[in-house]
N, C-alpha and C. Protein backbone atom coordinates (compact mmCIF):
# COMPACT_ATOMS: atom_id res chain seq x y z
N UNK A 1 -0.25 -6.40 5.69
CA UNK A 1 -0.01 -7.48 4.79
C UNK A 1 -1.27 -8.29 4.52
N UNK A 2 -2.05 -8.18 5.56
CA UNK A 2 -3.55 -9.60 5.59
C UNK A 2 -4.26 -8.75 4.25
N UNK A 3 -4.64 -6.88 3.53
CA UNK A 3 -4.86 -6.93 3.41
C UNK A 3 -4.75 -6.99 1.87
N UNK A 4 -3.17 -6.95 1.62
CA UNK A 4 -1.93 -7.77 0.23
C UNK A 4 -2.50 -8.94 -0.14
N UNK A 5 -2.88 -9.86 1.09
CA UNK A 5 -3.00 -11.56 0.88
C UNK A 5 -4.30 -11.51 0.15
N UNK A 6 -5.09 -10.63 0.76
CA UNK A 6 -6.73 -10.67 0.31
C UNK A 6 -6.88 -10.38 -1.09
N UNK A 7 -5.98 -9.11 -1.40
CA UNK A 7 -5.95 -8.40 -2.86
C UNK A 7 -5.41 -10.13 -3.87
N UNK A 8 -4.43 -10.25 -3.71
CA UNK A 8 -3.72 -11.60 -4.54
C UNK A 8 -5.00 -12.85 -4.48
N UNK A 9 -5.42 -13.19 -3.31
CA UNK A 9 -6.23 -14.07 -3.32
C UNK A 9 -7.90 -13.80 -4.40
N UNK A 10 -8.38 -12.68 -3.90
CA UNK A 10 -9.24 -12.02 -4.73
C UNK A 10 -9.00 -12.60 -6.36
N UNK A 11 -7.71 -11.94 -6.91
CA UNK A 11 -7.69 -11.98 -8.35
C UNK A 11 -7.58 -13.46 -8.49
N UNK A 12 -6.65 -14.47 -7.42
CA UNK A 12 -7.45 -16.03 -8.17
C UNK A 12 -7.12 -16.89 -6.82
N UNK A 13 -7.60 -17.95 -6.50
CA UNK A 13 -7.64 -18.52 -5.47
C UNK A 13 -5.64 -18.90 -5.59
N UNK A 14 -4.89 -19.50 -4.35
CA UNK A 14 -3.76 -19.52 -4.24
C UNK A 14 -3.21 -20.65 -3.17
N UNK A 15 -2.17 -21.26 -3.22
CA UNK A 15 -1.58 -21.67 -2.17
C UNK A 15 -0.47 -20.62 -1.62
N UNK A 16 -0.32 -21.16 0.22
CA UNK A 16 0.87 -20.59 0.10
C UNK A 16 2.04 -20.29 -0.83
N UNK A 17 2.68 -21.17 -1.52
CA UNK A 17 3.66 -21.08 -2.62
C UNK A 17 3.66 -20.28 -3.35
N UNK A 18 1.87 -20.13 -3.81
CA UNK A 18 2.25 -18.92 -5.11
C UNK A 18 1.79 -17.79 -4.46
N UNK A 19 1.36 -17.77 -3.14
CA UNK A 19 1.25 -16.35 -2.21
C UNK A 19 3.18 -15.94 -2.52
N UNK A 20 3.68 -16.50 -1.77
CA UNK A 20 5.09 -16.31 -1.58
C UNK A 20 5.94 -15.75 -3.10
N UNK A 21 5.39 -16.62 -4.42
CA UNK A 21 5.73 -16.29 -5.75
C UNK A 21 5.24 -14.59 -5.52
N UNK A 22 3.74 -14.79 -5.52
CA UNK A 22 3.52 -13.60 -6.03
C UNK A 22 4.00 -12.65 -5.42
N UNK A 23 4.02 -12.32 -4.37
CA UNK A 23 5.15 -11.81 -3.51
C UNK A 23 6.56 -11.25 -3.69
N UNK A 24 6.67 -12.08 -4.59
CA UNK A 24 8.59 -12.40 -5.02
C UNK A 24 8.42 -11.54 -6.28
N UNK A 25 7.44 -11.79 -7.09
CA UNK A 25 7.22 -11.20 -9.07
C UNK A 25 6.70 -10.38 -8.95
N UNK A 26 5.94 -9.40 -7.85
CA UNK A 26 5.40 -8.27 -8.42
C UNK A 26 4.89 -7.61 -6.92
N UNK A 27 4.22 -8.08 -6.24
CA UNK A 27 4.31 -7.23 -4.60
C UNK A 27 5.30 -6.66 -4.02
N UNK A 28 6.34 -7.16 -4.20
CA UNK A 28 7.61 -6.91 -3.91
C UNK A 28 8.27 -5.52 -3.72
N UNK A 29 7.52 -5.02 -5.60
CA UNK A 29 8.31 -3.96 -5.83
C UNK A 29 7.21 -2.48 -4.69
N UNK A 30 6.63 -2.93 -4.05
CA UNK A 30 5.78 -1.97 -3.15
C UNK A 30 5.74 -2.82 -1.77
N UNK A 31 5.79 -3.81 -1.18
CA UNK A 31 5.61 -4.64 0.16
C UNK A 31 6.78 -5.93 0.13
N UNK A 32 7.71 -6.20 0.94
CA UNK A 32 8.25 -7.13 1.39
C UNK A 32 7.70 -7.86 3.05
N UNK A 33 8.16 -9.25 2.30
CA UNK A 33 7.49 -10.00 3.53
C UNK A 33 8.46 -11.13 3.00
N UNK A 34 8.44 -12.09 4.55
CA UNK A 34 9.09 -13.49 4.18
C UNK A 34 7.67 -14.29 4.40
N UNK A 35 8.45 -15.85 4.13
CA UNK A 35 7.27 -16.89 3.68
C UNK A 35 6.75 -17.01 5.41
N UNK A 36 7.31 -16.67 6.15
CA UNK A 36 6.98 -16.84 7.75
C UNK A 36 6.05 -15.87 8.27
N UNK A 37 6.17 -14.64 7.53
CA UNK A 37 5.00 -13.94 7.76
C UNK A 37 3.80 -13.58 6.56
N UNK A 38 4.13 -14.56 5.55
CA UNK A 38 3.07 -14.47 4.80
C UNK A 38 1.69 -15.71 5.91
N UNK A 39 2.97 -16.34 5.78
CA UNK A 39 2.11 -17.50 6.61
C UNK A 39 1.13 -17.60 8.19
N UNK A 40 2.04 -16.60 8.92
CA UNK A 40 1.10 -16.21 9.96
C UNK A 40 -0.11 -15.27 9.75
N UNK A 41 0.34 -14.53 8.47
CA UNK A 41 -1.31 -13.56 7.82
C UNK A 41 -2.07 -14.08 7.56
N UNK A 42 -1.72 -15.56 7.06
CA UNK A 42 -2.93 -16.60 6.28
C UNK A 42 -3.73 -16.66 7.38
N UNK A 43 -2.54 -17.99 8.57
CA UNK A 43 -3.63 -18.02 9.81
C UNK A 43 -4.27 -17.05 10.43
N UNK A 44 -3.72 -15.70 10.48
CA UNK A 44 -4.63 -14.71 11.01
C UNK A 44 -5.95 -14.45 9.99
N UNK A 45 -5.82 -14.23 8.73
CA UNK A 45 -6.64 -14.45 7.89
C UNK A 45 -7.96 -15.68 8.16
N UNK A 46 -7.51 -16.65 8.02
CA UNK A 46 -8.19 -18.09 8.23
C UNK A 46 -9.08 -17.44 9.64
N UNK A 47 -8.75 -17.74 11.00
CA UNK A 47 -8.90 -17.28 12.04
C UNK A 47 -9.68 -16.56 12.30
N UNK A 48 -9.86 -15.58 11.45
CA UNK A 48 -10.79 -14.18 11.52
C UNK A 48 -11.77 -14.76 10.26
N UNK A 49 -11.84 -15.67 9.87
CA UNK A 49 -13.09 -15.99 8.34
C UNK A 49 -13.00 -15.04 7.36
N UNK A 50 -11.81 -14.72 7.34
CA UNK A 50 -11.50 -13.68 5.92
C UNK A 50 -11.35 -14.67 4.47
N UNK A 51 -10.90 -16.02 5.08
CA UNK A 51 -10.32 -16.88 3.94
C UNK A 51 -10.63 -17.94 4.49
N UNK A 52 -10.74 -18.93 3.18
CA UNK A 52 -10.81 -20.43 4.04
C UNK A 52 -10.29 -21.20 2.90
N UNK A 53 -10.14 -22.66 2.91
CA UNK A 53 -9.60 -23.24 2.30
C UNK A 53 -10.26 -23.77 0.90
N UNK A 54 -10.32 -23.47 0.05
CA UNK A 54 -11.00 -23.71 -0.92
C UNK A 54 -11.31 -25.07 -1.54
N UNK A 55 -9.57 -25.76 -1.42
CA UNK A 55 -9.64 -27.51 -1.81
C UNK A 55 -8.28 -27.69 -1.37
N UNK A 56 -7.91 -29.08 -1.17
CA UNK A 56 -6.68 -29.24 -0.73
C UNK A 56 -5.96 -30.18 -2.04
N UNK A 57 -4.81 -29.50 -2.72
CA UNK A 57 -4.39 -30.70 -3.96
C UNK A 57 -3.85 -32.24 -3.59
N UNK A 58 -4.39 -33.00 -4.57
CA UNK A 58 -4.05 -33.86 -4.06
C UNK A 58 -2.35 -33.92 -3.99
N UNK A 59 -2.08 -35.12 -3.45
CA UNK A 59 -0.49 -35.69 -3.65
C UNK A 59 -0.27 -35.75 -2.56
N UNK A 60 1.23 -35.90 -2.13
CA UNK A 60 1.77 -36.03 -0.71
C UNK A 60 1.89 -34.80 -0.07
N UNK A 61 2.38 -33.51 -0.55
CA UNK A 61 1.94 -32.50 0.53
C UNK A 61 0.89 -31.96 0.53
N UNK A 62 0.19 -32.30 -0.11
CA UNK A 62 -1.74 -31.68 0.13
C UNK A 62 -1.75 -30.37 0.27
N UNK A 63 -1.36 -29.66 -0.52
CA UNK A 63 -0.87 -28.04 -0.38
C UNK A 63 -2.42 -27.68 -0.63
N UNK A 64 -2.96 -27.06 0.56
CA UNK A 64 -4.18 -25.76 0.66
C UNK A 64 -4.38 -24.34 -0.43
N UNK A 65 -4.90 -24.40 -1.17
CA UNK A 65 -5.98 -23.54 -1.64
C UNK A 65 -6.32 -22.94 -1.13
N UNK A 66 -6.53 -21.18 -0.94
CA UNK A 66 -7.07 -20.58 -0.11
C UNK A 66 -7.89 -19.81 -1.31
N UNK A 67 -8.94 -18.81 -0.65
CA UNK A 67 -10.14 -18.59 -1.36
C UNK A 67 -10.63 -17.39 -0.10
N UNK A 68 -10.71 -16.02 -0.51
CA UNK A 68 -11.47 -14.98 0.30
C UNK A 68 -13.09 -15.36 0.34
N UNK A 69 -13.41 -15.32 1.20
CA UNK A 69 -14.79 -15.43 1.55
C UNK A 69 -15.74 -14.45 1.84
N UNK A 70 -17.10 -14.31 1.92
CA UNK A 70 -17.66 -13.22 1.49
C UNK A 70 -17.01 -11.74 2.50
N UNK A 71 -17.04 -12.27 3.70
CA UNK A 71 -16.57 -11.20 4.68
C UNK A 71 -15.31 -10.64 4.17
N UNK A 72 -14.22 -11.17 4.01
CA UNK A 72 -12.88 -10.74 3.38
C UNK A 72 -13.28 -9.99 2.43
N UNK A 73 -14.18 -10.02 1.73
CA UNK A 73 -14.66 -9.65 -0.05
C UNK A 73 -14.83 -7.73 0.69
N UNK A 74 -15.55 -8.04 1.82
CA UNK A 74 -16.26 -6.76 2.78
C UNK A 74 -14.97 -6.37 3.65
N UNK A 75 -14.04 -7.07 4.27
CA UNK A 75 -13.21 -6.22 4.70
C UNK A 75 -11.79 -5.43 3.81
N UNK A 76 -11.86 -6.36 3.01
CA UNK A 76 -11.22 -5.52 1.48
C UNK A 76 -11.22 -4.38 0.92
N UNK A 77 -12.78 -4.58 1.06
CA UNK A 77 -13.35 -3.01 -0.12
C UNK A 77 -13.54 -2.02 1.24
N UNK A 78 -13.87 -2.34 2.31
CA UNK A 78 -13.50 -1.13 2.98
C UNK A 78 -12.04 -1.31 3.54
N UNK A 79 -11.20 -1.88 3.28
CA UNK A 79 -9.70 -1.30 3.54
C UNK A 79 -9.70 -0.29 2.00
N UNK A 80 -9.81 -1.14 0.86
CA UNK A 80 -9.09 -0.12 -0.06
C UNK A 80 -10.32 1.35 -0.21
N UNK A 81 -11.29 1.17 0.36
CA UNK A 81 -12.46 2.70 0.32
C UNK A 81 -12.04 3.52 1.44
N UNK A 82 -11.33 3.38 2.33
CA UNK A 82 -11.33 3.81 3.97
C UNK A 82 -10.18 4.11 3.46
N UNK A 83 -10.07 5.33 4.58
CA UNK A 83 -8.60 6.37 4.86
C UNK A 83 -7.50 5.54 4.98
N UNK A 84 -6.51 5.99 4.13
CA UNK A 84 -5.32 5.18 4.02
C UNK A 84 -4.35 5.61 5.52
N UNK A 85 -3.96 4.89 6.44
CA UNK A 85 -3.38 5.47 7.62
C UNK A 85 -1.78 4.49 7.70
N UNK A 86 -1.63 5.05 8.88
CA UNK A 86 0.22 4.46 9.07
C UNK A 86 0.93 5.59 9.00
N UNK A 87 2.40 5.14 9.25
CA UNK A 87 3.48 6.21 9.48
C UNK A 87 3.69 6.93 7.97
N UNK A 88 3.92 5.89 7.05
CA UNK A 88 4.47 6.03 5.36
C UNK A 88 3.18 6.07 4.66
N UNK A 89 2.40 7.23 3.74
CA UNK A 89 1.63 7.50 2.69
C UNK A 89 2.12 6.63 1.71
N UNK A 90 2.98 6.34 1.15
CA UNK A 90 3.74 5.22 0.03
C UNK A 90 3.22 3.68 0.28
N UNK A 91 3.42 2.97 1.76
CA UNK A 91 2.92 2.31 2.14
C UNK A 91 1.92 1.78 2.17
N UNK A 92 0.92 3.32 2.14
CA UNK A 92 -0.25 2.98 2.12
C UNK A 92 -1.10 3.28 1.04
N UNK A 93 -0.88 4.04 0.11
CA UNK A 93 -1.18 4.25 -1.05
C UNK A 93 -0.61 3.01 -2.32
N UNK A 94 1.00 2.65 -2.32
CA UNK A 94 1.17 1.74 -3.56
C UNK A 94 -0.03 0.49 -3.40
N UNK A 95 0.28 -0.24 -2.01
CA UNK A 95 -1.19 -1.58 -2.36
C UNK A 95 -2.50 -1.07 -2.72
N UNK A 96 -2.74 -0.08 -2.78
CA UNK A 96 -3.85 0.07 -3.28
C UNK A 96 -4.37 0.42 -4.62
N UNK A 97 -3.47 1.54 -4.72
CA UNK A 97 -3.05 1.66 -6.68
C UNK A 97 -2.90 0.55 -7.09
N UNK A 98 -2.40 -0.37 -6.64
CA UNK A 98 -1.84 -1.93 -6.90
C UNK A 98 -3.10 -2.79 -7.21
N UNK A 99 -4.19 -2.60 -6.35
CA UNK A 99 -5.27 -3.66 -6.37
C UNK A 99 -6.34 -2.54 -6.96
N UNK A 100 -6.18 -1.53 -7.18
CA UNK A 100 -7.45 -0.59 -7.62
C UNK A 100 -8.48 -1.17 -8.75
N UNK A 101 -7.79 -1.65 -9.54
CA UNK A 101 -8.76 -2.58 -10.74
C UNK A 101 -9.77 -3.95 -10.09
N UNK A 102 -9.51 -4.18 -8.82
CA UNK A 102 -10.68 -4.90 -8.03
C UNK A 102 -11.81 -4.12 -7.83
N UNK A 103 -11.81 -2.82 -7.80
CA UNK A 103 -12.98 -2.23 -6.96
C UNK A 103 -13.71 -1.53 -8.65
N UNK A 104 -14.57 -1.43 -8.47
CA UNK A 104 -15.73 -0.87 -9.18
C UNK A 104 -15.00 0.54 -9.88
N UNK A 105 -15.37 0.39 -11.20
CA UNK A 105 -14.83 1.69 -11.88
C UNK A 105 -15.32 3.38 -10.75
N UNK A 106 -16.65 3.34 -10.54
CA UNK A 106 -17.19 4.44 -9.69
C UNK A 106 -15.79 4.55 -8.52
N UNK A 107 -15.76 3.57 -8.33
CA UNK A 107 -15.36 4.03 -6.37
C UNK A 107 -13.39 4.03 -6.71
N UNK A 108 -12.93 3.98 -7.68
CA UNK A 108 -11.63 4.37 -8.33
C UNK A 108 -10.95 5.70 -7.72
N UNK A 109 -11.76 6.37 -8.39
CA UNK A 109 -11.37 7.79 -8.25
C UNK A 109 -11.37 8.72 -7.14
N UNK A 110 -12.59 8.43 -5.98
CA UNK A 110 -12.36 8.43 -4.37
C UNK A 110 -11.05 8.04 -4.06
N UNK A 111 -10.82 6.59 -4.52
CA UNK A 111 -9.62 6.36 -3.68
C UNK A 111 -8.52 6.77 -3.52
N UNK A 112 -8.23 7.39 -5.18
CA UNK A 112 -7.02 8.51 -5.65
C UNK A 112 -7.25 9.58 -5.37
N UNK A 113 -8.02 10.37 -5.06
CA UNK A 113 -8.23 11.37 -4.23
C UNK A 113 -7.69 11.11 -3.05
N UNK A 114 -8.24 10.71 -2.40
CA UNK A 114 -7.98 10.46 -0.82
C UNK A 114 -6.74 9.48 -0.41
N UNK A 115 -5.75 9.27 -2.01
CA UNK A 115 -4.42 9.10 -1.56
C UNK A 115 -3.50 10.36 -1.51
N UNK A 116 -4.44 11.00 -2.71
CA UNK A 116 -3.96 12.65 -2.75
C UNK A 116 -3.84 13.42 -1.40
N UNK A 117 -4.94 13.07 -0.69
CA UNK A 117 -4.84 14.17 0.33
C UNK A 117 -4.25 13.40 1.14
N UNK A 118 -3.75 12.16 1.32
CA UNK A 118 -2.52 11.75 2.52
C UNK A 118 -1.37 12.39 2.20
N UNK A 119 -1.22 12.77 0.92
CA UNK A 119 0.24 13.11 0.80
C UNK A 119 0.19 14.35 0.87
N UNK A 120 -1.19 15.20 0.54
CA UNK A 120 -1.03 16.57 1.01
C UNK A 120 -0.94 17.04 2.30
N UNK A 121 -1.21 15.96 3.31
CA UNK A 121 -1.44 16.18 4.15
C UNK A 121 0.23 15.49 5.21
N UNK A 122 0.68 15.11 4.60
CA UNK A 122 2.34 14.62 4.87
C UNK A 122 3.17 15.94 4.45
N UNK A 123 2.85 16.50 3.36
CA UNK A 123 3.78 17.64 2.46
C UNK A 123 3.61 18.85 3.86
N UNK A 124 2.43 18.84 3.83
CA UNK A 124 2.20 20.09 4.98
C UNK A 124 3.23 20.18 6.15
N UNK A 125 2.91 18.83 6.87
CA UNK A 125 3.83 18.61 7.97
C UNK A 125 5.39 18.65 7.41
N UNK A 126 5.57 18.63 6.67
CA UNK A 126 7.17 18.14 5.77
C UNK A 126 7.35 20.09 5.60
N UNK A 127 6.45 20.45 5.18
CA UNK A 127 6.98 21.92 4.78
C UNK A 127 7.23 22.96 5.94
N UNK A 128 6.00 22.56 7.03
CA UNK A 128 6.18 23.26 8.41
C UNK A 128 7.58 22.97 9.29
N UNK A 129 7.70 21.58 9.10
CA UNK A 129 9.09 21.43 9.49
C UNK A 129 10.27 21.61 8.74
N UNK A 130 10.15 22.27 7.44
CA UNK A 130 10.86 22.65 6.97
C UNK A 130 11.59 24.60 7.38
N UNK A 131 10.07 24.80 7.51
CA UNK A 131 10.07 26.47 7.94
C UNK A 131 10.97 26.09 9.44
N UNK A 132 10.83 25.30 10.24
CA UNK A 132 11.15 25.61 11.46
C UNK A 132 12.72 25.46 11.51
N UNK A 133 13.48 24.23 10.62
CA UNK A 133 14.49 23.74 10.13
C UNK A 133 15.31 25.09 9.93
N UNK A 134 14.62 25.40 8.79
CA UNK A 134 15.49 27.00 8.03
C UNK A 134 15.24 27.93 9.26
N UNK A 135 14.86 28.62 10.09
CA UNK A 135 14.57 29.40 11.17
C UNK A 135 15.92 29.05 12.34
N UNK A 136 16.35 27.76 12.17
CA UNK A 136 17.69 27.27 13.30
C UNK A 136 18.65 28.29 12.81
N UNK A 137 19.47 28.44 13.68
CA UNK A 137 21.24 28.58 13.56
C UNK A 137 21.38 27.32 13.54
N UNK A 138 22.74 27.17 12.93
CA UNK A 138 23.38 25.72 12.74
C UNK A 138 24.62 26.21 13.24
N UNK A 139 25.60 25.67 14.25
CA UNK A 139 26.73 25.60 14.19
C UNK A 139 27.95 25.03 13.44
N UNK A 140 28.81 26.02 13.37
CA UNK A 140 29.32 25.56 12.59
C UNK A 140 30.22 24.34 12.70
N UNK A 141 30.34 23.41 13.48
CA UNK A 141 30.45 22.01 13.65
C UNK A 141 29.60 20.82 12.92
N UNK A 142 28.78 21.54 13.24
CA UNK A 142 27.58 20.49 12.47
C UNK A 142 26.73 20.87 11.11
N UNK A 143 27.55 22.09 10.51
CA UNK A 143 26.89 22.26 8.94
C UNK A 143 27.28 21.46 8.37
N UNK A 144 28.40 20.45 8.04
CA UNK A 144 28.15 19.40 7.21
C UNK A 144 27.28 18.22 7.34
N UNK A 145 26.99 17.82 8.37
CA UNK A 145 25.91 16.90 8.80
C UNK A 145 24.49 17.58 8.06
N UNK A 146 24.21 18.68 8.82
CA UNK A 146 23.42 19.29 8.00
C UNK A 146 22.75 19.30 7.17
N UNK A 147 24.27 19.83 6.11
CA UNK A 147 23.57 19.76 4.69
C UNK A 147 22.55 18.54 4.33
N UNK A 148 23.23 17.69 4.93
CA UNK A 148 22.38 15.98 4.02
C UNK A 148 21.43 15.78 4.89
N UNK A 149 20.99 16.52 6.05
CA UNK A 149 20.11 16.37 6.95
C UNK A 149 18.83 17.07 6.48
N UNK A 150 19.69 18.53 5.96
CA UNK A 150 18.54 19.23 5.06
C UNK A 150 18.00 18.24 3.79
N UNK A 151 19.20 18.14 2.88
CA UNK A 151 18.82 17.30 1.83
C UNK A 151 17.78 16.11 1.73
N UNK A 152 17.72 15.09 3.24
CA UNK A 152 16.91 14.15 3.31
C UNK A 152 15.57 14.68 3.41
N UNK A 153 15.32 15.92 3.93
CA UNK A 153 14.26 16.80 3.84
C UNK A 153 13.67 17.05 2.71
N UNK A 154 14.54 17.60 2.05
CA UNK A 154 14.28 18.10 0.64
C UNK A 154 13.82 16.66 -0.22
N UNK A 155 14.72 16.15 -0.35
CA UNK A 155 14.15 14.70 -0.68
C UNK A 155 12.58 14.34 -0.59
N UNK A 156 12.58 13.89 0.74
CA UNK A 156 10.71 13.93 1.15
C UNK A 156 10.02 15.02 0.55
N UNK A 157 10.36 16.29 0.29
CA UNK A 157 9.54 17.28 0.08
C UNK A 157 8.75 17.03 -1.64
N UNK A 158 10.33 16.97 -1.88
CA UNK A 158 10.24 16.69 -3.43
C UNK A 158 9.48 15.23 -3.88
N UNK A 159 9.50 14.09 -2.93
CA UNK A 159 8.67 13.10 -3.77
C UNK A 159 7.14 13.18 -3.01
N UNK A 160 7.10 13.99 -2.17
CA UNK A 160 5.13 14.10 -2.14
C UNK A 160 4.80 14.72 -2.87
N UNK A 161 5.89 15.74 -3.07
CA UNK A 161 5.32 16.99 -4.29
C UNK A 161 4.73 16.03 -5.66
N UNK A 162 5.86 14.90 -5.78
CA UNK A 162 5.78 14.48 -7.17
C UNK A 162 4.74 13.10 -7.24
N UNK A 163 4.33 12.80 -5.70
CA UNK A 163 3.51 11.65 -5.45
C UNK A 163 2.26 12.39 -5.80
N UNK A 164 1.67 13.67 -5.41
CA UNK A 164 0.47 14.34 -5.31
C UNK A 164 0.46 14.91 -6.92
N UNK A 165 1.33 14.91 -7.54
CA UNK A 165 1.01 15.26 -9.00
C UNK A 165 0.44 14.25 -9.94
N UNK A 166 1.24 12.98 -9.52
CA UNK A 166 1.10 11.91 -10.09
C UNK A 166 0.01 11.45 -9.76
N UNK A 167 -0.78 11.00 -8.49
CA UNK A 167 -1.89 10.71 -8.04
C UNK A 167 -3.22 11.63 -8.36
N UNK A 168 -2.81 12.73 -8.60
CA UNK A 168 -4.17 13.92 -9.20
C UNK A 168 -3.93 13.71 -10.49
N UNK A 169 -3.40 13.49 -11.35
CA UNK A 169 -3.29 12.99 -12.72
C UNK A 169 -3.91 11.64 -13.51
N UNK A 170 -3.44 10.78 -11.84
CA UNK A 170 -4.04 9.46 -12.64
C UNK A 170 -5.67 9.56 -11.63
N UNK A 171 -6.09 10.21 -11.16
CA UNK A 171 -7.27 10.49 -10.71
C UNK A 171 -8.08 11.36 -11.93
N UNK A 172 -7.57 12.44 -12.55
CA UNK A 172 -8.23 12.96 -13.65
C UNK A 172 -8.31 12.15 -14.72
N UNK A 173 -7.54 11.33 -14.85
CA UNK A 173 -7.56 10.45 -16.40
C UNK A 173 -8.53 10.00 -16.00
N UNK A 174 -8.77 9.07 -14.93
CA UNK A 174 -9.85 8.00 -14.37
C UNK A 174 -11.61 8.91 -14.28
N UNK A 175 -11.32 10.16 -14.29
CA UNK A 175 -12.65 10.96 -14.35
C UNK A 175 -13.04 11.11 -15.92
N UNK A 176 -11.78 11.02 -16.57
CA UNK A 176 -12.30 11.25 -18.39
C UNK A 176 -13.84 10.26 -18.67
N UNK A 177 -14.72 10.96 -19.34
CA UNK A 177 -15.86 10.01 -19.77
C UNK A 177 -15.43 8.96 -20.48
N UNK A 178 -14.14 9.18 -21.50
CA UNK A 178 -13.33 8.01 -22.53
C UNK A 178 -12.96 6.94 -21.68
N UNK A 179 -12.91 6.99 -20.70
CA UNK A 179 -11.93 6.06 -19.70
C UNK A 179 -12.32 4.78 -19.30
């Protein structure tokens, strides 16, 4: 999430509130979070000199401004340049498709690559355990479970298939000289 807060903060300085908005209107549809752990990312943020307070508004709740600072600027671009890791490729690939228009037209197309090969590299494991899957006897007690056991399989199979098409596609557009 600290490195969600950084991407949002990047495109314009923020208070909590419209961390939490933005959150709500458009992060959402790739990362959920509540305002309790947006808020402990800040302070972890703050804490580590990723962010600091930019100005405080006036009025009675003096709501903080936050503002990435040069280091954040540096631990940013190597989160979104560096190997996307974690359990879920989706996870770790949508924030970054998400914030890709921060980073330098050049260093774009690395990154879609090398979301490509997380998911080729998920499909693999997804297909080997697929071979081993089909290789069982199933009893016949438990072929209806099964089926949808297979199916959730198939499922996964079918959206890396369709994540790695989509991601080598919008990686070739991004190589067009027109682009």
């Amino acid at each position: 999430m600290a490195h969600v807060i950084l991407g949002l903060l990047l495109i314009r300085r923020q208070s909590l509130y419209d961390l939490i908005k933005a959150f709500e209107s458009g992060v959402s549809l790739f990362y959920s979070a509540s305002s309790g752990s947006i808020k402990r990312a800040l302070d972890g943020l703050l804490a580590r000199g990723l962010i600091d307070v930019a100005h405080v508004e006036p009025g009675a709740r003096g709501r903080k401004v936050y503002r990435v600072t040069d280091a954040g600027r540096a631990e940013f671009r190597a989160w979104m340049t560096g190997e996307p890791t974690g359990a879920d490729p989706e996870v770790a690939a949508l924030p970054r498709l998400y914030f890709l228009g921060l980073l330098e037209p050049h260093e774009r197309v690395p990154v879609l690559r090398r979301l490509t090969e997380r998911f080729e590299q998920d499909l693999a494991r997804l297909t080997a355990l697929e071979e081993k899957v089909d290789a069982q006897d199933v009893p016949e007690e438990h072929r209806d479970l099964y089926t949808h056991q297979r199916a959730t399989l198939d499922y996964g199979i079918a959206t890396h298939r369709f994540a790695i098409d989509w991601f080598r596609a919008h990686a070739d557009e991004h190589e067009r000289p027109d682009h």
